[in-house]
Each structure stands twice: as C-alpha cells, then as structure tokens.
PDB file of N, CA and C in Angstrom:
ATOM      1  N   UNK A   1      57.955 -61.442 -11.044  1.00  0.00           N
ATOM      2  CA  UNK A   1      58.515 -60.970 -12.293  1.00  0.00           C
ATOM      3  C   UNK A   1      60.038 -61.111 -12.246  1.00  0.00           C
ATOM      4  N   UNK A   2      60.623 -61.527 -12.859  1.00  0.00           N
ATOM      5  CA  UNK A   2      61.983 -62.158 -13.190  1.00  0.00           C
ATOM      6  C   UNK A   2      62.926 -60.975 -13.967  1.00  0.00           C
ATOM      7  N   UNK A   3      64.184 -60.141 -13.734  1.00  0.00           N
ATOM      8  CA  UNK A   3      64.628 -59.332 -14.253  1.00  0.00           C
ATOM      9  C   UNK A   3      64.968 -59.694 -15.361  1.00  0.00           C
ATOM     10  N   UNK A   4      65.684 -59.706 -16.396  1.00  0.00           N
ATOM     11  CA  UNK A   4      66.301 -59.903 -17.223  1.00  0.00           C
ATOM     12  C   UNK A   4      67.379 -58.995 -17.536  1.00  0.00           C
ATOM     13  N   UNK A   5      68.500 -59.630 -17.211  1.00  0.00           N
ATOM     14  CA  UNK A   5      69.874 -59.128 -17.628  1.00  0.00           C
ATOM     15  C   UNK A   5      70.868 -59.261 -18.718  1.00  0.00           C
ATOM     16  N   UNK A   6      71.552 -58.448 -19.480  1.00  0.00           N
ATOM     17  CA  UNK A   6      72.201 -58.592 -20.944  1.00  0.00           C
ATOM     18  C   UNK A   6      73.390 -58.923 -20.315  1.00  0.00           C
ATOM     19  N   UNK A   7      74.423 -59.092 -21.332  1.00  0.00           N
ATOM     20  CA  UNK A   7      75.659 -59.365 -21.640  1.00  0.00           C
ATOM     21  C   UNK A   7      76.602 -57.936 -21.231  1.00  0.00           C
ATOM     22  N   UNK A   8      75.718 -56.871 -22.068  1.00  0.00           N
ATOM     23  CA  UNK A   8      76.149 -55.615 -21.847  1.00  0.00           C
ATOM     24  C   UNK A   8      75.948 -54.881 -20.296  1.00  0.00           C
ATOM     25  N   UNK A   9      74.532 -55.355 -19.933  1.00  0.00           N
ATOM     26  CA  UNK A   9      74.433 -54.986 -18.649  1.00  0.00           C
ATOM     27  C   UNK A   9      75.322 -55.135 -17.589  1.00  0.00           C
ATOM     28  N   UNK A  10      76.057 -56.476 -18.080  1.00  0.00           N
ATOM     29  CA  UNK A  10      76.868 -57.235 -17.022  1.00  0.00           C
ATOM     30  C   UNK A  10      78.662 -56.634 -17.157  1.00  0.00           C
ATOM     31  N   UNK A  11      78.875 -55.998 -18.366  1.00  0.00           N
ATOM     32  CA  UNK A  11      80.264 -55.249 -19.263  1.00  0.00           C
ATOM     33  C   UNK A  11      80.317 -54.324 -18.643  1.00  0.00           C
ATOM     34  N   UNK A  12      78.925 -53.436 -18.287  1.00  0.00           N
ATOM     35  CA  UNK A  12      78.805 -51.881 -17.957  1.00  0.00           C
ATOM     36  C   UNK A  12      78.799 -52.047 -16.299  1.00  0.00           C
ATOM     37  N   UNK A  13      78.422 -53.179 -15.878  1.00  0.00           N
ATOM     38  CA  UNK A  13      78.500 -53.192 -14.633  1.00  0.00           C
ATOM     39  C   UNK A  13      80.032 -53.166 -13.649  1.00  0.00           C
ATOM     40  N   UNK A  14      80.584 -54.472 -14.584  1.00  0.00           N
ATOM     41  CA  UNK A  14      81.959 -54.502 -14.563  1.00  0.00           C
ATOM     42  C   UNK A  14      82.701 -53.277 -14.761  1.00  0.00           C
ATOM     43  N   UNK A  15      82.340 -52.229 -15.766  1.00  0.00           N
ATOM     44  CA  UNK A  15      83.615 -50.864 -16.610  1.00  0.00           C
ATOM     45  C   UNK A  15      82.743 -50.350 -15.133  1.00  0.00           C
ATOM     46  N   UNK A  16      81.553 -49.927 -14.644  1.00  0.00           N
ATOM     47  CA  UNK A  16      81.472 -49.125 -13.164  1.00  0.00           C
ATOM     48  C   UNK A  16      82.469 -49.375 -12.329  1.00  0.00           C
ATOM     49  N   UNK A  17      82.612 -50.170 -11.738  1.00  0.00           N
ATOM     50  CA  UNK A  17      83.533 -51.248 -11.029  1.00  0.00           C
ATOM     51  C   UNK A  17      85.358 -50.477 -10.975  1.00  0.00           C
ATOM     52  N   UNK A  18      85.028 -50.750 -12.201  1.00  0.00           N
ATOM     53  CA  UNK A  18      86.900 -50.555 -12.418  1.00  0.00           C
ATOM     54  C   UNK A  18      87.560 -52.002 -11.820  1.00  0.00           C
ATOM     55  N   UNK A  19      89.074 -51.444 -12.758  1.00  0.00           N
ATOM     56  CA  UNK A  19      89.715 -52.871 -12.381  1.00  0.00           C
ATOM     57  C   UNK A  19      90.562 -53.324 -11.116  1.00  0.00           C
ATOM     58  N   UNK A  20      89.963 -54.532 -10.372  1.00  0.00           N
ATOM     59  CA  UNK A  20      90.902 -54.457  -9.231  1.00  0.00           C
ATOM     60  C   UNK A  20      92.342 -54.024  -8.861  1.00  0.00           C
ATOM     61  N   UNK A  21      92.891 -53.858  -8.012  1.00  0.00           N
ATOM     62  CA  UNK A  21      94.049 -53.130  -8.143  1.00  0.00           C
ATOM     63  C   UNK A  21      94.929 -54.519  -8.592  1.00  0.00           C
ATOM     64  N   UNK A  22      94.924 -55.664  -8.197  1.00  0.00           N
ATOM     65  CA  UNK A  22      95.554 -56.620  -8.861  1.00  0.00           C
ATOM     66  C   UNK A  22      96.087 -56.980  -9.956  1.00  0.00           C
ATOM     67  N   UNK A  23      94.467 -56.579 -10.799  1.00  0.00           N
ATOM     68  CA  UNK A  23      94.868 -56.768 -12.148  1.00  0.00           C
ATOM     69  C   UNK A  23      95.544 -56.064 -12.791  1.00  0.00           C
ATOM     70  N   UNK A  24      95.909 -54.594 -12.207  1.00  0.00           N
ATOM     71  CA  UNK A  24      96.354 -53.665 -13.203  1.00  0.00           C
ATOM     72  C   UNK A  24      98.113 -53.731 -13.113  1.00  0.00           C
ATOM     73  N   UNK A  25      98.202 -53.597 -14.640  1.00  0.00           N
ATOM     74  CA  UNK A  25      99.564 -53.961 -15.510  1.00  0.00           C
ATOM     75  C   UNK A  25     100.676 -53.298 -14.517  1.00  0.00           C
ATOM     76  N   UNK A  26      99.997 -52.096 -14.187  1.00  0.00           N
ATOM     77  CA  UNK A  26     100.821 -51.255 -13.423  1.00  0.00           C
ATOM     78  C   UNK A  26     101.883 -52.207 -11.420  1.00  0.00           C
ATOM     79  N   UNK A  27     100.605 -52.682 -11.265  1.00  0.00           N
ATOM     80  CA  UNK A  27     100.621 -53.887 -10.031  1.00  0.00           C
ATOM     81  C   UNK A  27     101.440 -55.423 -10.400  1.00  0.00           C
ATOM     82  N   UNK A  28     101.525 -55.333 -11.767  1.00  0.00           N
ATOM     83  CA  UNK A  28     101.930 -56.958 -12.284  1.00  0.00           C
ATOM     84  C   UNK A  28     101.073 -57.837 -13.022  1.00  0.00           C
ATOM     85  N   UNK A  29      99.768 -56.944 -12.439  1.00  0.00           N
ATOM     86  CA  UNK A  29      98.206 -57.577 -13.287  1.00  0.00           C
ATOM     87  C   UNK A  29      98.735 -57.781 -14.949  1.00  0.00           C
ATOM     88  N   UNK A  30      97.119 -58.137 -15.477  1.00  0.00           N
ATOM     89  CA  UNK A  30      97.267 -58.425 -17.420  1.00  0.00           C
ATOM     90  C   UNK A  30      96.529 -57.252 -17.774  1.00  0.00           C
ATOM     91  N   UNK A  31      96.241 -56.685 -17.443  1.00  0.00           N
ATOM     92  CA  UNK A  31      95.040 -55.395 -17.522  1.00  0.00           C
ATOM     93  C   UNK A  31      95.531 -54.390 -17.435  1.00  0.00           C
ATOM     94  N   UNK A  32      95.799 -53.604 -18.934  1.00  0.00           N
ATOM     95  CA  UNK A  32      96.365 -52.370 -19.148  1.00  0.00           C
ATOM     96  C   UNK A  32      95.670 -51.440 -18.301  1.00  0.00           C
ATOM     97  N   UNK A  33      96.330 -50.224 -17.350  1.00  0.00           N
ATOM     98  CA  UNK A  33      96.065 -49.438 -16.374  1.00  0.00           C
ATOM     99  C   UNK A  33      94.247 -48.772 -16.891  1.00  0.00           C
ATOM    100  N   UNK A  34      94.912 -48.378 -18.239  1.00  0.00           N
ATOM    101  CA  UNK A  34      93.550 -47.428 -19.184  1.00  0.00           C
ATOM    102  C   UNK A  34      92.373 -48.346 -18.967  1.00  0.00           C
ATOM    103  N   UNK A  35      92.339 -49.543 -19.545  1.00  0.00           N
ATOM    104  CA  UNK A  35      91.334 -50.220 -20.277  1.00  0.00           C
ATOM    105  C   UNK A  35      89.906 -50.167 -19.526  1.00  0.00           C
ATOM    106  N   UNK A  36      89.185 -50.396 -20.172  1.00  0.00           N
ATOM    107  CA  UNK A  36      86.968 -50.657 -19.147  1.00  0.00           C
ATOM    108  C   UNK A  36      87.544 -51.886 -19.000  1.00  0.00           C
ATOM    109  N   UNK A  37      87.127 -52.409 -17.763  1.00  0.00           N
ATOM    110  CA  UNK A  37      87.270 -53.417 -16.890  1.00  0.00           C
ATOM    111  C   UNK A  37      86.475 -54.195 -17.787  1.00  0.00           C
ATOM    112  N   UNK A  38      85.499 -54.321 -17.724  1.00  0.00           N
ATOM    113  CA  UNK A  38      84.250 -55.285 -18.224  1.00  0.00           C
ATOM    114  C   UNK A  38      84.627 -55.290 -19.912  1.00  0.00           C
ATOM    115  N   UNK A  39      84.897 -54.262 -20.260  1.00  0.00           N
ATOM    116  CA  UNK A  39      85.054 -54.532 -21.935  1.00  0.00           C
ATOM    117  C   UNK A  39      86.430 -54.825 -22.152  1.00  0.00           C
ATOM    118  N   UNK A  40      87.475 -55.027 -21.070  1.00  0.00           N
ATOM    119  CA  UNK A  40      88.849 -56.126 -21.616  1.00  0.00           C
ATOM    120  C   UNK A  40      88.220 -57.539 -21.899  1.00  0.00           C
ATOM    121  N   UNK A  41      87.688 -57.734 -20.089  1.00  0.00           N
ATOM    122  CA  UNK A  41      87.595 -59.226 -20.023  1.00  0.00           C
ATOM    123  C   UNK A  41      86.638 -59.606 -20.982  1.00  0.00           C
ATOM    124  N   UNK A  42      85.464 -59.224 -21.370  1.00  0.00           N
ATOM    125  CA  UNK A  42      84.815 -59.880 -22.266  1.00  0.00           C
ATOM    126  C   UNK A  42      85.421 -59.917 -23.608  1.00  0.00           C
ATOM    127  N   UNK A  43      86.239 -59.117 -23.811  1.00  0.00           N
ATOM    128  CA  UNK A  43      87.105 -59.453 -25.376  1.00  0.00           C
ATOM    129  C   UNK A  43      88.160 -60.397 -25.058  1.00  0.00           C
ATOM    130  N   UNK A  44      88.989 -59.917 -24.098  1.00  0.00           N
ATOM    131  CA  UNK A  44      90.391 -61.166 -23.682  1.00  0.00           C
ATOM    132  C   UNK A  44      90.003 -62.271 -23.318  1.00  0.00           C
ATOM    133  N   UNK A  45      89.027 -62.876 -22.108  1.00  0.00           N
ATOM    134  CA  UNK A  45      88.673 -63.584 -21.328  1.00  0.00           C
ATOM    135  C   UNK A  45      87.331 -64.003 -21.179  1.00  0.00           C
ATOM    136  N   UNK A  46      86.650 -64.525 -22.337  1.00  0.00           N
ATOM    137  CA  UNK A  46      85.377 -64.815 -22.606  1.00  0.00           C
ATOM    138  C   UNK A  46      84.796 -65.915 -21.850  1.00  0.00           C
ATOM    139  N   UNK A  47      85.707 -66.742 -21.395  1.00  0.00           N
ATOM    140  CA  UNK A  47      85.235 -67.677 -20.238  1.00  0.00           C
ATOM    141  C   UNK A  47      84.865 -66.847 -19.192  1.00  0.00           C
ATOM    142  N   UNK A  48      85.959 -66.424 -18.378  1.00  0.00           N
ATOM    143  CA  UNK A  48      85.656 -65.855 -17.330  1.00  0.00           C
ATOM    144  C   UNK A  48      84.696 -64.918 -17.530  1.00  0.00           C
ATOM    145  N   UNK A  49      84.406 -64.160 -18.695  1.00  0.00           N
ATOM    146  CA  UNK A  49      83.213 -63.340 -18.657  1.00  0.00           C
ATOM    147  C   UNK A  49      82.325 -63.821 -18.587  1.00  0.00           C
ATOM    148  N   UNK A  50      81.745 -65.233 -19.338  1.00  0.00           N
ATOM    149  CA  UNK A  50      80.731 -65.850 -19.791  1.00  0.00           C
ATOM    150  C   UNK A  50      80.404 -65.873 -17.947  1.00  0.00           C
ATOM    151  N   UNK A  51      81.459 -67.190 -17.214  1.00  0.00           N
ATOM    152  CA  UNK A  51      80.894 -67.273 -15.802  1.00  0.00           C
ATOM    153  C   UNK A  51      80.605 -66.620 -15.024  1.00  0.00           C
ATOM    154  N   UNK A  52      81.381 -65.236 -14.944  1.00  0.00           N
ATOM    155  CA  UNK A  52      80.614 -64.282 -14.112  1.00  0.00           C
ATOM    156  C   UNK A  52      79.596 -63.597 -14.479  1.00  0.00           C
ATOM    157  N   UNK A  53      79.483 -63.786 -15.882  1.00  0.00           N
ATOM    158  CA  UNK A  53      77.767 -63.228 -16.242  1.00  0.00           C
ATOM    159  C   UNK A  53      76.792 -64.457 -16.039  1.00  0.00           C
ATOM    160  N   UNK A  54      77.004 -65.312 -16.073  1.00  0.00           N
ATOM    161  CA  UNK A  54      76.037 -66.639 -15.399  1.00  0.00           C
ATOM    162  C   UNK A  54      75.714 -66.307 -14.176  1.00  0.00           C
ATOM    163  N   UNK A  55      76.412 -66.207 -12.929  1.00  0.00           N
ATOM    164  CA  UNK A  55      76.310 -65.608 -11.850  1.00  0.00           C
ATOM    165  C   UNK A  55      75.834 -64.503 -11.459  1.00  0.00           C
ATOM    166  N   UNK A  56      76.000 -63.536 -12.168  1.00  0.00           N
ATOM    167  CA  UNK A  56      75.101 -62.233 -12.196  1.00  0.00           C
ATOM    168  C   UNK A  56      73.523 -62.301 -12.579  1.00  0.00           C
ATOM    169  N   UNK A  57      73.664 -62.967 -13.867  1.00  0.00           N
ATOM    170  CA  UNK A  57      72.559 -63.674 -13.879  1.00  0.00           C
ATOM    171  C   UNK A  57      71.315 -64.177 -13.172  1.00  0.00           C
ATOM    172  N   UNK A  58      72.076 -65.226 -12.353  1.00  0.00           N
ATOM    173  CA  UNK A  58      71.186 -65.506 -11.203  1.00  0.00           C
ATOM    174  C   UNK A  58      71.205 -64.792  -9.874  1.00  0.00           C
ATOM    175  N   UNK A  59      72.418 -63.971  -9.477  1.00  0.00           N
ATOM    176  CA  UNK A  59      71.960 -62.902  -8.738  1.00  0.00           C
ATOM    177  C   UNK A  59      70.952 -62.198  -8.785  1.00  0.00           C
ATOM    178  N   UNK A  60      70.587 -61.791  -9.956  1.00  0.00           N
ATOM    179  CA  UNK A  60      69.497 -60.424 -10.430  1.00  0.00           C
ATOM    180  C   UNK A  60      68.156 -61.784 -10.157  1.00  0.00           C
ATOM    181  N   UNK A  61      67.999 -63.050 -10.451  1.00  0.00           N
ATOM    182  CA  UNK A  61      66.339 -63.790 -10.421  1.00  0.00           C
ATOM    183  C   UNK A  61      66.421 -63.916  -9.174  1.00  0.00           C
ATOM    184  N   UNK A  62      67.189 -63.724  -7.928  1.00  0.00           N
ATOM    185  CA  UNK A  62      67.521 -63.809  -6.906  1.00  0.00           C
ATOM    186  C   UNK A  62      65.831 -63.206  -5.986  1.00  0.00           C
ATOM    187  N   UNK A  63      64.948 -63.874  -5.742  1.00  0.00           N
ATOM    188  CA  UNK A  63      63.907 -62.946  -4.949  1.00  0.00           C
ATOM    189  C   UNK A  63      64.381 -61.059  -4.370  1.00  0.00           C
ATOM    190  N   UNK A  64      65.385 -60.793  -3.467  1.00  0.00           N
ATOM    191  CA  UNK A  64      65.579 -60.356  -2.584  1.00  0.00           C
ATOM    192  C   UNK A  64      66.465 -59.114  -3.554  1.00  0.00           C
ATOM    193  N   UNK A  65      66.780 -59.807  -5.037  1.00  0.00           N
ATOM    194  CA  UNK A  65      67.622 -58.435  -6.024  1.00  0.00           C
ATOM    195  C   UNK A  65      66.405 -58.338  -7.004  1.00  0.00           C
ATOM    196  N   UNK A  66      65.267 -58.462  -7.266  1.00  0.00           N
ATOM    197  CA  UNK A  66      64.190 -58.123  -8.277  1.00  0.00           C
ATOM    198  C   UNK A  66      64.198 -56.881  -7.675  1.00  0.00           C
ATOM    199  N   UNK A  67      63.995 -56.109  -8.663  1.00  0.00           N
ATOM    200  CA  UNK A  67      63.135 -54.538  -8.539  1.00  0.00           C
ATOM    201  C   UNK A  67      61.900 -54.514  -8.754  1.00  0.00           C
TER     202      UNK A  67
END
C-alpha cells in the first residue's frame, strides 16, 4: 500500500521543522524571523517547494517509510 502525500502535508511538515538558522533574516537569511517555514517557501519559492515536495514524495513510497 503506497502512502499518499499532499502539498499541505509537505507545508506542515516543513512549519514543524522551523526555519534553519541560516535562513533567518535575523542571520542574513530571506526568511522573516516570524514566518511558517513551509508556508513562506511555498508562497516565495515554488520551485524549491515543488522539488522538495517531489522528494518527500518519494520518501514516504519508500518501502521502509510506509506505515
């Protein structure tokens, strides 16, 4: 059985996360200190969201990450 993962799944996973210390505005980052991690980049940075949700993606059909 094959998981199936959203867009959102992958936003909410990211805002858990929080933003690396890199990115944040405060460090020199583009990423206002406040902002959900996952819900900047998918509004600012829709590439990079798109690819790391491709990747997550196939993480989760991954045998060894099915639940």
């Amino acid at each position: 059985m094959t998981v199936k993962v959203t867009k959102k799944d992958y936003e909410e996973w990211m805002n858990e996360l929080g933003t690396p210390d890199l990115d944040l505005a405060s460090n020199g980052g583009r990423i206002p200190d406040r902002a959900r991690y996952g819900s900047w980049v998918r509004r600012n940075d829709p590439i990079a969201f798109n690819v790391g949700f491709r990747e997550f993606e196939l993480e989760s059909q991954h045998p060894r990450r099915r639940k």
